[in-house]
C-alpha atoms as a PDB file:
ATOM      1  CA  UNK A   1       5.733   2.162 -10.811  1.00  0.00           C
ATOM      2  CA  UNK A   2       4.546  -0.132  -8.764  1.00  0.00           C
ATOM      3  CA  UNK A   3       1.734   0.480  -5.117  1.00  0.00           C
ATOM      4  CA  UNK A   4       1.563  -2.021  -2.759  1.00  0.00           C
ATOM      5  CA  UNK A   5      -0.578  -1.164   0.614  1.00  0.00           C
ATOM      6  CA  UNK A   6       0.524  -2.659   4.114  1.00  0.00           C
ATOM      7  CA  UNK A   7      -1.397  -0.756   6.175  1.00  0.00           C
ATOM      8  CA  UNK A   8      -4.668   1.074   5.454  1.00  0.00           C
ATOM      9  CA  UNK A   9      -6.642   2.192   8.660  1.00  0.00           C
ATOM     10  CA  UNK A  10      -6.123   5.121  10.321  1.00  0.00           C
ATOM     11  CA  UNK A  11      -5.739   6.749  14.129  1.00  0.00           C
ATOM     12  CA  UNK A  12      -5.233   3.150  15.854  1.00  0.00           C
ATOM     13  CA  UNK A  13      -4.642  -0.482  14.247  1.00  0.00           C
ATOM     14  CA  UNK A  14      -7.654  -2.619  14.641  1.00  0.00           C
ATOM     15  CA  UNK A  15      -7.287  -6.524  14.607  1.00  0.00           C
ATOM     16  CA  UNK A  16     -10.378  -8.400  13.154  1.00  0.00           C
ATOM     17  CA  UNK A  17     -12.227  -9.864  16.519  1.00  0.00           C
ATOM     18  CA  UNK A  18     -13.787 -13.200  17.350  1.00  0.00           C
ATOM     19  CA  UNK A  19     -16.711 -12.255  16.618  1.00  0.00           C
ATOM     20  CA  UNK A  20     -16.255 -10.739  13.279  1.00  0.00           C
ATOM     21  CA  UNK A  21     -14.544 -13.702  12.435  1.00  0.00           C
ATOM     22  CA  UNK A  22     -17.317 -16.112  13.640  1.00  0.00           C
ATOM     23  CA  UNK A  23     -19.756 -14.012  11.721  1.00  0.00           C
ATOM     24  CA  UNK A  24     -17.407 -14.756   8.501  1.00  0.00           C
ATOM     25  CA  UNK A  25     -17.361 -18.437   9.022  1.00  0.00           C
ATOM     26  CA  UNK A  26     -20.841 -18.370   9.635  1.00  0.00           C
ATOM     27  CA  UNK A  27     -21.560 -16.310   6.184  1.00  0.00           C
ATOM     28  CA  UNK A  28     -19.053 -18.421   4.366  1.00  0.00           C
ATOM     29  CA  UNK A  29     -21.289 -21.908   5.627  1.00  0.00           C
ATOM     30  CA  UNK A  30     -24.794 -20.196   4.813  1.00  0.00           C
ATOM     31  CA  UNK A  31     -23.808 -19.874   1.046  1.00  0.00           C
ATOM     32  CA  UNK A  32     -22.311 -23.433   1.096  1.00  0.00           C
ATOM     33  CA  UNK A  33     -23.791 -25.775  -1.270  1.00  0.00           C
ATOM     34  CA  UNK A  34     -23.248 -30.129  -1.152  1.00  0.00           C
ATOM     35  CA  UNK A  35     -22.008 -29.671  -4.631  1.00  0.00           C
ATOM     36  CA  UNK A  36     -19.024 -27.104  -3.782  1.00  0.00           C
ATOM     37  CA  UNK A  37     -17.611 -29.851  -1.336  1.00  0.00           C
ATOM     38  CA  UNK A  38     -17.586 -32.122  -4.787  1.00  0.00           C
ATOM     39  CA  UNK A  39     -13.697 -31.799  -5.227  1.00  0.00           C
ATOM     40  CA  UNK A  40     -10.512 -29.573  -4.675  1.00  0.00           C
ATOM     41  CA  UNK A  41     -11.545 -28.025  -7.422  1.00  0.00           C
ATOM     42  CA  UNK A  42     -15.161 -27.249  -6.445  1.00  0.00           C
ATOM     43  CA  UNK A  43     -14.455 -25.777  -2.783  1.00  0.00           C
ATOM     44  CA  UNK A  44     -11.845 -23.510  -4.867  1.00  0.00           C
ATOM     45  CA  UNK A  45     -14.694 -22.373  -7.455  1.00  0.00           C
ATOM     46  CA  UNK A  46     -16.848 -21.743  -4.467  1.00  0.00           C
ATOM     47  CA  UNK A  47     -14.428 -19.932  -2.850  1.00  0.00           C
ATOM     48  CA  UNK A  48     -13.550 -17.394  -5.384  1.00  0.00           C
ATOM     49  CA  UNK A  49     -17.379 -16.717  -5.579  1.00  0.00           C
ATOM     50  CA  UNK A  50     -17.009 -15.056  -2.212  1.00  0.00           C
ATOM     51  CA  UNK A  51     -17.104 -11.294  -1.741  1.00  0.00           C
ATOM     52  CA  UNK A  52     -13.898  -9.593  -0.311  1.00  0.00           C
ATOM     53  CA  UNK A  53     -15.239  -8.216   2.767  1.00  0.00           C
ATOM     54  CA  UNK A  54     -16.260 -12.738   3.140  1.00  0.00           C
ATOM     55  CA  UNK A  55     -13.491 -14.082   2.386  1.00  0.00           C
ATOM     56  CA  UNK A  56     -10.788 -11.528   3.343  1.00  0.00           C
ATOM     57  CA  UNK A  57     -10.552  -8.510   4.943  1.00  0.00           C
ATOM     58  CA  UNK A  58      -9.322  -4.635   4.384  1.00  0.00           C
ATOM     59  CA  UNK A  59      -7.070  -5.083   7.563  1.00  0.00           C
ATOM     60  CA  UNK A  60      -6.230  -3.268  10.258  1.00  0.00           C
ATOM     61  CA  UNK A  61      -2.769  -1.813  10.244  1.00  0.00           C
ATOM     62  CA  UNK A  62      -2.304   1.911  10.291  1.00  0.00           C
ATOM     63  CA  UNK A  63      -0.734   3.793   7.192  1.00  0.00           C
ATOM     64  CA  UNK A  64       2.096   2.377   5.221  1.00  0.00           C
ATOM     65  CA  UNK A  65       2.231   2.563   1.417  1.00  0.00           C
ATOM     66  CA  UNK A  66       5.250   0.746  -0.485  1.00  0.00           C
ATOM     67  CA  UNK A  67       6.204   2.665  -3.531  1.00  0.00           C
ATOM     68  CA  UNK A  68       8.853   0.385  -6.428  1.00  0.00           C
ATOM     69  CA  UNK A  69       9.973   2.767  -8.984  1.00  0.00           C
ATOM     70  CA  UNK A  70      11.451   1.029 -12.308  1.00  0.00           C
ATOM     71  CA  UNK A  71      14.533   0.688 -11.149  1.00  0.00           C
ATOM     72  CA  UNK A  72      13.292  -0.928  -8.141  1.00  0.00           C
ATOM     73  CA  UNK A  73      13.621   2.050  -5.511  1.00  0.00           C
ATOM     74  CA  UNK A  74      11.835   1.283  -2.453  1.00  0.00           C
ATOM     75  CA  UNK A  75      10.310   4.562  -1.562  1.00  0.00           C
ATOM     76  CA  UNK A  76       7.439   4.065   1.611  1.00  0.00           C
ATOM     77  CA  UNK A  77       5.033   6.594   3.022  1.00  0.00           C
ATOM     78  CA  UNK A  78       4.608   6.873   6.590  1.00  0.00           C
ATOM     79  CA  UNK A  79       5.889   4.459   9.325  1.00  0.00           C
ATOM     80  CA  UNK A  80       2.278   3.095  11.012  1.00  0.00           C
ATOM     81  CA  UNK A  81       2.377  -0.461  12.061  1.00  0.00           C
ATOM     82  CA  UNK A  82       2.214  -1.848   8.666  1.00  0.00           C
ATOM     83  CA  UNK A  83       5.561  -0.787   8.666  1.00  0.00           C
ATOM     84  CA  UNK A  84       6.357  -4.029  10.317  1.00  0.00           C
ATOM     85  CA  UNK A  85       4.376  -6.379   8.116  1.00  0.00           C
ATOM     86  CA  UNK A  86       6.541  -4.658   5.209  1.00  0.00           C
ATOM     87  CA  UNK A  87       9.630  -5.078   6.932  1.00  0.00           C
ATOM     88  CA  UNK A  88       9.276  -8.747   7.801  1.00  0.00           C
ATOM     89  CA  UNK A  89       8.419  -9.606   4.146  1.00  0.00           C
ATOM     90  CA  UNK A  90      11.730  -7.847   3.333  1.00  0.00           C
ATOM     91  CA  UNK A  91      13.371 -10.174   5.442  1.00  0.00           C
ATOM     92  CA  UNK A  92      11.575 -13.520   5.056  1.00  0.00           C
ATOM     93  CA  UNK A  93      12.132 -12.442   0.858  1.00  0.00           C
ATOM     94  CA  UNK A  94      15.649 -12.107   1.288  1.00  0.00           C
ATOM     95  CA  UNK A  95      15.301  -8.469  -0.613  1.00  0.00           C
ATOM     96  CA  UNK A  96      18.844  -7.659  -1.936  1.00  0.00           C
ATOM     97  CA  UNK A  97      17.401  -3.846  -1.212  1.00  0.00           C
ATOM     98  CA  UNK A  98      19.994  -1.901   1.000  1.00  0.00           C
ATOM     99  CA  UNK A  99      18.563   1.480   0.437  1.00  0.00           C
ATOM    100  CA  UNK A 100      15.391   2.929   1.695  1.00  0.00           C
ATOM    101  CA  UNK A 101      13.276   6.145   1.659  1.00  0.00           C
ATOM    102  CA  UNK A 102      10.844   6.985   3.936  1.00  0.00           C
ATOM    103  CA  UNK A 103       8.584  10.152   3.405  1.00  0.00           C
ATOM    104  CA  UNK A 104       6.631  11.246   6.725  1.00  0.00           C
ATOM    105  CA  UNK A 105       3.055  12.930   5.885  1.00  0.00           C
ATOM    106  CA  UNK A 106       2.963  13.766   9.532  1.00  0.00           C
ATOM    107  CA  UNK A 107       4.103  12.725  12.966  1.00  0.00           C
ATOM    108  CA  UNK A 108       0.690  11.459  14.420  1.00  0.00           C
ATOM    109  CA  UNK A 109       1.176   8.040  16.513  1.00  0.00           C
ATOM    110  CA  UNK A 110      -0.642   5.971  13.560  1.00  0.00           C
ATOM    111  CA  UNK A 111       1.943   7.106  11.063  1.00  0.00           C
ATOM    112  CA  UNK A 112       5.030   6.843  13.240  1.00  0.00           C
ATOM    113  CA  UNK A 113       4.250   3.533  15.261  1.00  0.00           C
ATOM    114  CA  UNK A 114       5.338   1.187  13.152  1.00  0.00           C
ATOM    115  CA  UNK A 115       9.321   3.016  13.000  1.00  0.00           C
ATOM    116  CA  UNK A 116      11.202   1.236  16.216  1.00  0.00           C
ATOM    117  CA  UNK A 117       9.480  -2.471  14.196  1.00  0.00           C
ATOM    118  CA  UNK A 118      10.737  -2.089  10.301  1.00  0.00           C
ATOM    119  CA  UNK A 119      13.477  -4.681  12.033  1.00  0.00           C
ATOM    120  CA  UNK A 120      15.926  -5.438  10.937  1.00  0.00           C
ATOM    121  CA  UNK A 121      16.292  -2.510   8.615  1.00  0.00           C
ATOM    122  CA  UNK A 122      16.904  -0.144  10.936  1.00  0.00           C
ATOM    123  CA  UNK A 123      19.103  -1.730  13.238  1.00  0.00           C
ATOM    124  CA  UNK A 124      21.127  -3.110   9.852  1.00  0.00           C
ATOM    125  CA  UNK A 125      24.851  -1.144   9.595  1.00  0.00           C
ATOM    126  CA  UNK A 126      24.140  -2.298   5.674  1.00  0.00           C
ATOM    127  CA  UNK A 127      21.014  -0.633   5.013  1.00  0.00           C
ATOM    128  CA  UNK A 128      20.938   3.112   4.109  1.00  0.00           C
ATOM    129  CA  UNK A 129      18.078   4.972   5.687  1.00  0.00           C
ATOM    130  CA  UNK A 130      16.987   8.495   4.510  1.00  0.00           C
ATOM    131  CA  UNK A 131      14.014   9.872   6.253  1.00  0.00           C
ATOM    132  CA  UNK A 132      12.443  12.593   4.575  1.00  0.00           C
ATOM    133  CA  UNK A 133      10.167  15.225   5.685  1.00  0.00           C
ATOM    134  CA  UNK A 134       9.483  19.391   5.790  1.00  0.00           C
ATOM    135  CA  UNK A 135       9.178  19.871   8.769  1.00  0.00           C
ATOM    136  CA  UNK A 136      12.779  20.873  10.164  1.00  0.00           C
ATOM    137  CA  UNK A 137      12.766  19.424  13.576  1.00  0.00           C
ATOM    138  CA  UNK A 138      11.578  16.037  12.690  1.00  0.00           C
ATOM    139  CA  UNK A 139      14.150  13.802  13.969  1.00  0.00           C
ATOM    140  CA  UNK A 140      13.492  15.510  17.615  1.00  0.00           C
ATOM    141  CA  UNK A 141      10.156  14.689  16.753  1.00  0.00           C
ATOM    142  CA  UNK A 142      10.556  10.804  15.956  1.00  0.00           C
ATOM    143  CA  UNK A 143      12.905  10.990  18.861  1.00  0.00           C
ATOM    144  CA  UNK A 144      10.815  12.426  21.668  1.00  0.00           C
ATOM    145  CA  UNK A 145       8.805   9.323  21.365  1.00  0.00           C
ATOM    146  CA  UNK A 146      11.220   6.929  21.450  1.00  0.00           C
ATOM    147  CA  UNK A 147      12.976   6.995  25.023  1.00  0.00           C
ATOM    148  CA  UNK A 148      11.597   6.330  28.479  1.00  0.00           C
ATOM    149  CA  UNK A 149       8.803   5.794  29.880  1.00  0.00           C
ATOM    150  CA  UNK A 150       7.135   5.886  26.078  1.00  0.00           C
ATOM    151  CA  UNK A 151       9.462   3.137  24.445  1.00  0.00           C
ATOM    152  CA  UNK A 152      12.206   1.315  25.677  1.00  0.00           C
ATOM    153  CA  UNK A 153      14.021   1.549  22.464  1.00  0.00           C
ATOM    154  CA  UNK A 154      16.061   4.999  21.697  1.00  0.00           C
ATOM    155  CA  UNK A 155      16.186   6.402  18.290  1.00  0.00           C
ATOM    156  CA  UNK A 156      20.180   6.454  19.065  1.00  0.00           C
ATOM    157  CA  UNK A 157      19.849   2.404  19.233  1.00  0.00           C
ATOM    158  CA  UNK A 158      19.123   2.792  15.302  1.00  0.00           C
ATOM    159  CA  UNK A 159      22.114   1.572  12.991  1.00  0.00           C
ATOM    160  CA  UNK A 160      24.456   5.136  11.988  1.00  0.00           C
ATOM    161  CA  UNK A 161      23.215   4.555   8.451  1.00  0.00           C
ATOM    162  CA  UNK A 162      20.349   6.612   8.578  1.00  0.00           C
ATOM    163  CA  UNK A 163      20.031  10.273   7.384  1.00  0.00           C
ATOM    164  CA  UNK A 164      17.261  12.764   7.996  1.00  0.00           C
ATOM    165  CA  UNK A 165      16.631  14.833   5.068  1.00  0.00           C
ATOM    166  CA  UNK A 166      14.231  18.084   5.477  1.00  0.00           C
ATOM    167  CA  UNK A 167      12.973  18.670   2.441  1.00  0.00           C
ATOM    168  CA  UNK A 168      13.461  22.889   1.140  1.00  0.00           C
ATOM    169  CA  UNK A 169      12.685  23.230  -2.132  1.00  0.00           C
ATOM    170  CA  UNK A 170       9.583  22.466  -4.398  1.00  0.00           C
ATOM    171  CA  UNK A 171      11.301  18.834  -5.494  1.00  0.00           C
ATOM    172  CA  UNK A 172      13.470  16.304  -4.978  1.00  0.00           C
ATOM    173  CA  UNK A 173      14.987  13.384  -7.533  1.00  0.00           C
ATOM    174  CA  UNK A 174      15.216   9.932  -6.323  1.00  0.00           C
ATOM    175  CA  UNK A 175      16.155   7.537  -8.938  1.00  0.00           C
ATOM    176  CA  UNK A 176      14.628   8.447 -12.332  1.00  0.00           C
ATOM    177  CA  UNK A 177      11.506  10.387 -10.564  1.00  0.00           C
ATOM    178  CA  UNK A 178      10.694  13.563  -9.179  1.00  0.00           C
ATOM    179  CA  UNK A 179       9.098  13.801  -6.054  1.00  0.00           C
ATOM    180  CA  UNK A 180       6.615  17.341  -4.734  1.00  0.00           C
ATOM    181  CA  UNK A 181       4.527  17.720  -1.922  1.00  0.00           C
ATOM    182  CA  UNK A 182       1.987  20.272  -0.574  1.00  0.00           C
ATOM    183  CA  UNK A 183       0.499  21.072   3.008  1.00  0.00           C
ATOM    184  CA  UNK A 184      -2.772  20.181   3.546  1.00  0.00           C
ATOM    185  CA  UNK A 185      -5.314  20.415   6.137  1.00  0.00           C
ATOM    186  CA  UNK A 186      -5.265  18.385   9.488  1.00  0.00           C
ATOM    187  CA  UNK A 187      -4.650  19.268  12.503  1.00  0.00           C
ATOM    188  CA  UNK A 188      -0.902  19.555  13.261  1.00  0.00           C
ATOM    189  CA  UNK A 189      -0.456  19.481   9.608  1.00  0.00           C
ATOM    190  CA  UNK A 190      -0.191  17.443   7.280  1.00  0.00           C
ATOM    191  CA  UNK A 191       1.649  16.967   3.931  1.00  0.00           C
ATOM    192  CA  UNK A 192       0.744  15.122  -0.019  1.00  0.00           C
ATOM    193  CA  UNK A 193       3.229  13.909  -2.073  1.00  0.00           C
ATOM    194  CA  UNK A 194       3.675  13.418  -5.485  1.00  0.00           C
ATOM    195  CA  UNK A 195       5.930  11.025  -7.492  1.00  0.00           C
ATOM    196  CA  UNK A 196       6.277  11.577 -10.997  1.00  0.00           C
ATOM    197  CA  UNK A 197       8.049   8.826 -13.257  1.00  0.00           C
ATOM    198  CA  UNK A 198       8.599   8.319 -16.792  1.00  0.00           C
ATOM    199  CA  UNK A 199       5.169   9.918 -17.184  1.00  0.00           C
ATOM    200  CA  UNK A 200       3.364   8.514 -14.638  1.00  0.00           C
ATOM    201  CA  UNK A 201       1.888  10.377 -11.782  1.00  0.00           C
ATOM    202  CA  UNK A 202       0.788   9.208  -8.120  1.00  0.00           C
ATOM    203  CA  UNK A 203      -0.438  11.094  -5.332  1.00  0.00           C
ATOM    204  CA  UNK A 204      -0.312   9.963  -1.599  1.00  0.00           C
ATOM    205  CA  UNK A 205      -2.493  12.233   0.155  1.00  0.00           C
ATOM    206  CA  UNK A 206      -3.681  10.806   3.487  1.00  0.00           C
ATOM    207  CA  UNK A 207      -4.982  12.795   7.046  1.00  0.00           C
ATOM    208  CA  UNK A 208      -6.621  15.337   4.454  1.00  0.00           C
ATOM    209  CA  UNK A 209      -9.664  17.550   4.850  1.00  0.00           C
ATOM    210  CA  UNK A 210     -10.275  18.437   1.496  1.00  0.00           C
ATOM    211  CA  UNK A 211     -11.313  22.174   1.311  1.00  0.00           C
ATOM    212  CA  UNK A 212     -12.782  24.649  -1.441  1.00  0.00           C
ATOM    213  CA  UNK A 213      -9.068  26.224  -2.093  1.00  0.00           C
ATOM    214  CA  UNK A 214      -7.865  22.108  -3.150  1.00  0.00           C
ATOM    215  CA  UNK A 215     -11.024  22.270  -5.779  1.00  0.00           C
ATOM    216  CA  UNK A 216      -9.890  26.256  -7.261  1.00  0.00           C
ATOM    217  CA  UNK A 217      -8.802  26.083 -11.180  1.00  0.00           C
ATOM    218  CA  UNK A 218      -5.519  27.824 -10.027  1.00  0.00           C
ATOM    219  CA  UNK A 219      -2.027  27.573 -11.415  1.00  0.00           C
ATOM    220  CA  UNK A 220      -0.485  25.944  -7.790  1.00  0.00           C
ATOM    221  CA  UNK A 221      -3.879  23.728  -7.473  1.00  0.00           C
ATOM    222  CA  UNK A 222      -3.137  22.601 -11.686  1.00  0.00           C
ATOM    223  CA  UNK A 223       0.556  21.844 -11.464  1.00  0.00           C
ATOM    224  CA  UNK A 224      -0.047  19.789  -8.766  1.00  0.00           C
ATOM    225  CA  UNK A 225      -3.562  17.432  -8.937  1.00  0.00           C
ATOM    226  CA  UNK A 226      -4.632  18.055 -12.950  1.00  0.00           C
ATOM    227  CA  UNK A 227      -4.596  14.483 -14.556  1.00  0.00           C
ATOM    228  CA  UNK A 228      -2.869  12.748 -12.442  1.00  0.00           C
ATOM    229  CA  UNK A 229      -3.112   8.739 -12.759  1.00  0.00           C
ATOM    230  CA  UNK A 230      -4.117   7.551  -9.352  1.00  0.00           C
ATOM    231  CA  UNK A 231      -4.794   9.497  -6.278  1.00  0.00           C
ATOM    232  CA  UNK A 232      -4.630   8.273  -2.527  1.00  0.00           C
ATOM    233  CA  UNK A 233      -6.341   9.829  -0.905  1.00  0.00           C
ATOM    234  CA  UNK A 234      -8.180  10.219   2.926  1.00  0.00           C
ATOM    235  CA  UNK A 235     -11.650   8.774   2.620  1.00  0.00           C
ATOM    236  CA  UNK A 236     -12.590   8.186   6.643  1.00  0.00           C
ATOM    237  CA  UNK A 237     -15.962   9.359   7.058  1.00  0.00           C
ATOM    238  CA  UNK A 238     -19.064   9.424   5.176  1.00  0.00           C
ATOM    239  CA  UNK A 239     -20.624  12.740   4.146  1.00  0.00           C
ATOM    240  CA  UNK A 240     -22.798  13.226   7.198  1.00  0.00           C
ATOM    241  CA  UNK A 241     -19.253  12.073   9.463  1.00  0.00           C
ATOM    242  CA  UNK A 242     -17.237  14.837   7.924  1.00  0.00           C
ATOM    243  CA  UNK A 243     -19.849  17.537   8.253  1.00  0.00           C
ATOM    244  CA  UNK A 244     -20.442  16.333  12.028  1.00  0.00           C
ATOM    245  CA  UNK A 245     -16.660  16.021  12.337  1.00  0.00           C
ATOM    246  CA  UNK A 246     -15.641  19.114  10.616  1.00  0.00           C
ATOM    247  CA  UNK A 247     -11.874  20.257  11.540  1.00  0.00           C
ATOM    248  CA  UNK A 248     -10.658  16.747  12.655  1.00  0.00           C
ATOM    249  CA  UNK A 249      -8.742  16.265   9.016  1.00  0.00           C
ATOM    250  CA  UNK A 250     -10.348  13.962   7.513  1.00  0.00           C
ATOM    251  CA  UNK A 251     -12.661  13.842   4.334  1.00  0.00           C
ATOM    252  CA  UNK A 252     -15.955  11.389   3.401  1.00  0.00           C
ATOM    253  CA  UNK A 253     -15.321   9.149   0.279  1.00  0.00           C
ATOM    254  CA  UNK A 254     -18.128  11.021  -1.576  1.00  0.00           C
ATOM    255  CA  UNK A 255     -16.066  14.607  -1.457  1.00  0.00           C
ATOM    256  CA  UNK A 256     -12.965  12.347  -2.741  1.00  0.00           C
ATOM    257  CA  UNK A 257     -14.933  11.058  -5.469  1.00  0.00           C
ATOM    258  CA  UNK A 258     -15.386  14.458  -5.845  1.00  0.00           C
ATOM    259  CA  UNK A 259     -12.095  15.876  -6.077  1.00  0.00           C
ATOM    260  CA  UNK A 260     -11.367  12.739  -8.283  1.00  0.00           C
ATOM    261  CA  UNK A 261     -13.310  14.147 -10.967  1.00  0.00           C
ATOM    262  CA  UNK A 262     -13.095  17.878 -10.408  1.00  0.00           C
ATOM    263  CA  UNK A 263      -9.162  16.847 -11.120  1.00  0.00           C
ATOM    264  CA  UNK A 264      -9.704  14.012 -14.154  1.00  0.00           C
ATOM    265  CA  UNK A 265      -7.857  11.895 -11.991  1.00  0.00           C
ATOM    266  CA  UNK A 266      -7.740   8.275 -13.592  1.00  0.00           C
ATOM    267  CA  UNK A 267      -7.797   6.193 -10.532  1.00  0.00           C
ATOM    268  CA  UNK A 268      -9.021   7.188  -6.990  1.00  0.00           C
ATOM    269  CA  UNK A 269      -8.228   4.993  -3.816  1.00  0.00           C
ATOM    270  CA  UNK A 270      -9.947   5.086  -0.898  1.00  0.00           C
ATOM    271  CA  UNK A 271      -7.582   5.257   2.592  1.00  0.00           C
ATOM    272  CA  UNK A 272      -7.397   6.135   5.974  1.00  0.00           C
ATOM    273  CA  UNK A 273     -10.226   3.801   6.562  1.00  0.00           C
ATOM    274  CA  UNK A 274     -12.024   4.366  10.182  1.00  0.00           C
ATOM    275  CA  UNK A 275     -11.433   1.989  12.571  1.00  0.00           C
ATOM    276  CA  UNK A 276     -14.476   1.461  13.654  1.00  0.00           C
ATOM    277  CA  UNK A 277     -15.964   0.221  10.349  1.00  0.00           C
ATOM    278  CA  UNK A 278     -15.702  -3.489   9.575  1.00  0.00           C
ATOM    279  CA  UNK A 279     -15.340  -4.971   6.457  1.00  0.00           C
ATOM    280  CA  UNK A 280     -18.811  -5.039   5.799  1.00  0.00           C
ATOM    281  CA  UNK A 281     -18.889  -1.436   6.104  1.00  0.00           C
ATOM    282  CA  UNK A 282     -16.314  -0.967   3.728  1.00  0.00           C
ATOM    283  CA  UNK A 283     -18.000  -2.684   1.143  1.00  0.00           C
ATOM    284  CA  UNK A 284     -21.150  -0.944   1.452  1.00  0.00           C
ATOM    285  CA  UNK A 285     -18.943   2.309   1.490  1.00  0.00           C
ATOM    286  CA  UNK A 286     -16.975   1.082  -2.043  1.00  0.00           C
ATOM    287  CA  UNK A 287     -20.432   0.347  -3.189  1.00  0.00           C
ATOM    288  CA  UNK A 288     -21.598   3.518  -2.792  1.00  0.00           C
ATOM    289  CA  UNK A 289     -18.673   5.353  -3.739  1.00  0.00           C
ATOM    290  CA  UNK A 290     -19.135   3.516  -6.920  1.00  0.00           C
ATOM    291  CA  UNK A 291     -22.597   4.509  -7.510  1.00  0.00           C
ATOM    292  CA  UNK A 292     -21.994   7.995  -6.683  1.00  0.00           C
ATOM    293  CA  UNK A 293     -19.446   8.426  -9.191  1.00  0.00           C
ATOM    294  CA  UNK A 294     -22.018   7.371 -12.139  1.00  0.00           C
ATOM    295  CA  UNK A 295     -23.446  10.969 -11.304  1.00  0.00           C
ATOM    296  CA  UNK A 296     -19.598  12.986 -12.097  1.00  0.00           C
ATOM    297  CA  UNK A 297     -18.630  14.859 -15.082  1.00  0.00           C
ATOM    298  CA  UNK A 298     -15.847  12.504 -15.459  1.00  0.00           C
ATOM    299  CA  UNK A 299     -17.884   9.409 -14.204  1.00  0.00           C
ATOM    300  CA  UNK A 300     -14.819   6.552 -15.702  1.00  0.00           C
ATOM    301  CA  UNK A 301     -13.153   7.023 -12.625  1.00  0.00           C
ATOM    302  CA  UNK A 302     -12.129   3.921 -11.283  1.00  0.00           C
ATOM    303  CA  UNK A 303     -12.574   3.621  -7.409  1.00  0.00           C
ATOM    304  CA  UNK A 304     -10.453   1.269  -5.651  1.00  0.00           C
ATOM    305  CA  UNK A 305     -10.755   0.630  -2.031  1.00  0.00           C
ATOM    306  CA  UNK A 306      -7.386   0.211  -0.186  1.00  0.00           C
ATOM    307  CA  UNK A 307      -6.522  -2.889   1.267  1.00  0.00           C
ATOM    308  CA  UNK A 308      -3.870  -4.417   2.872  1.00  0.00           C
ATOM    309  CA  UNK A 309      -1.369  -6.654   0.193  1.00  0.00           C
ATOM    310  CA  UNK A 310      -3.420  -5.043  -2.549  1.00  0.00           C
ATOM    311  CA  UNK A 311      -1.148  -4.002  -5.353  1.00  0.00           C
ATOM    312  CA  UNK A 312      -1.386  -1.641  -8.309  1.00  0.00           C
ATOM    313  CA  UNK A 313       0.975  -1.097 -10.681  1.00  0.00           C
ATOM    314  CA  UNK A 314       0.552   2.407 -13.288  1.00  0.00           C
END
């Protein structure tokens, strides 16, 4: 099973600036040494020396999460802007993939935005399209967005080769893996899901406010989160954000780190990263997520802060 992120901010994308990207230049030339200009090969040494949040960036696309199972299923997880990026790669790649599905958490504009823009897919009388969520009126949902004055393009306009599945019962197969889900809370609603695969186990659990009940040694709470390989999981705010912020449906990284351990959850990834932090603040927020795990009863978690392009595979 393979991850790869496309978009990883949450409630509106948010384009590095001029500025920020002055003040990277201007980093990058302060650490510059006469040697590192040497040769190709020195400037590339020097280069990799850099710190992420230098030479790169988290980006600033809203939620979309690319799931390959073995057999190369394309499964994705919400339709925010980085929808697009994922669908142009598709394109420019010359995938031979014909059939998609695409799990909605919720229908909040950063996870639906990117939809009418995963082109050509949609639009594509060869592609099969299955749209999965609980919620039972979804496609008048995705709909009611798409028409005028909101969007000149209809949700009719789509190719015929798309199908809207509501999800009813506790699972559903796709390929070799089983897929569950949960409701959690965020305003509106929300929902995690759950892919499980020769053995391997991922959760996708963004727009969460992590309560007491998620932490409860219960039979629901065990089948569900209890050693689970890697978690994704909603990591907006810091502590003293979530408290201030409390009902808005988000959690701070240090409660995920947390929940991480409370669950013996291999691999924890921070998401839904506020759009108001810049990339430096994301790497002093990794930094201390790290630290803060030293102090956990299962303190070999390995924290991973989402970015976009990053892939993992389990």
């Amino acid at each position: 099973m393979k991850i790869r992120f496309w978009g990883v901010r949450g409630s509106i994308p948010t384009p590095l600036s001029s500025n920020q990207i002055q003040r990277k230049i201007s980093a990058v030339v302060q650490r510059i040494q006469v040697d590192d200009l040497k040769s190709p090969e020195t400037r590339e040494a020097f280069l990799a020396t850099l710190p992420e949040n230098i030479f790169g960036t988290v980006g600033g696309n809203t939620t979309c999460v690319e799931v390959r199972l073995n057999d190369d299923t394309l499964i994705i997880f919400d339709a925010g802007s980085g929808l697009s990026r994922l669908g142009n790669h598709l394109y420019h790649e010359n995938s031979h993939i014909r059939n998609y599905h695409i799990f909605f958490t919720h229908f909040h504009w950063d996870h639906i935005q990117g939809l009418p823009f995963f082109s050509p897919q949609v639009f594509n009388p060869e592609c099969v399209i299955n749209f999965y969520s609980p919620v039972p009126n979804f496609r008048e949902i995705l709909s009611g967005q798409m028409k005028n004055p909101y969007f000149p393009i209809t949700i009719n306009m789509f190719s015929k080769s798309i199908k809207y599945n509501v999800l009813k019962n506790n699972t559903v197969r796709i390929g070799n893996a089983e897929i569950s889900w949960r409701k959690m809370k965020h305003p509106g609603g929300s929902y995690s899901y759950k892919i499980r695969e020769d053995y391997k186990t991922m959760i996708f659990s963004t727009d969460t406010e992590l309560q007491d009940s998620d932490f409860e040694k219960n039979t629901n709470n065990n089948d569900f989160y209890q050693g689970t390989d890697i978690i994704i999981l909603d990591s907006q705010y810091t502590l003293d954000e979530a408290i201030e912020k409390y009902d808005w449906g988000h959690s701070s990284y240090s409660l995920a780190v947390d929940f991480a351990s409370a669950w013996n959850i291999n691999q924890l990834v921070l998401f839904h990263h506020e759009p108001l932090y810049d990339d430096n603040k994301m790497a002093t927020i990794y930094k201390s997520a790290n630290w803060y795990k030293k102090y956990q009863q299962n303190s070999e978690i390995e924290v991973i802060l989402a970015r976009e392009d990053l892939e993992i595979t389990i």
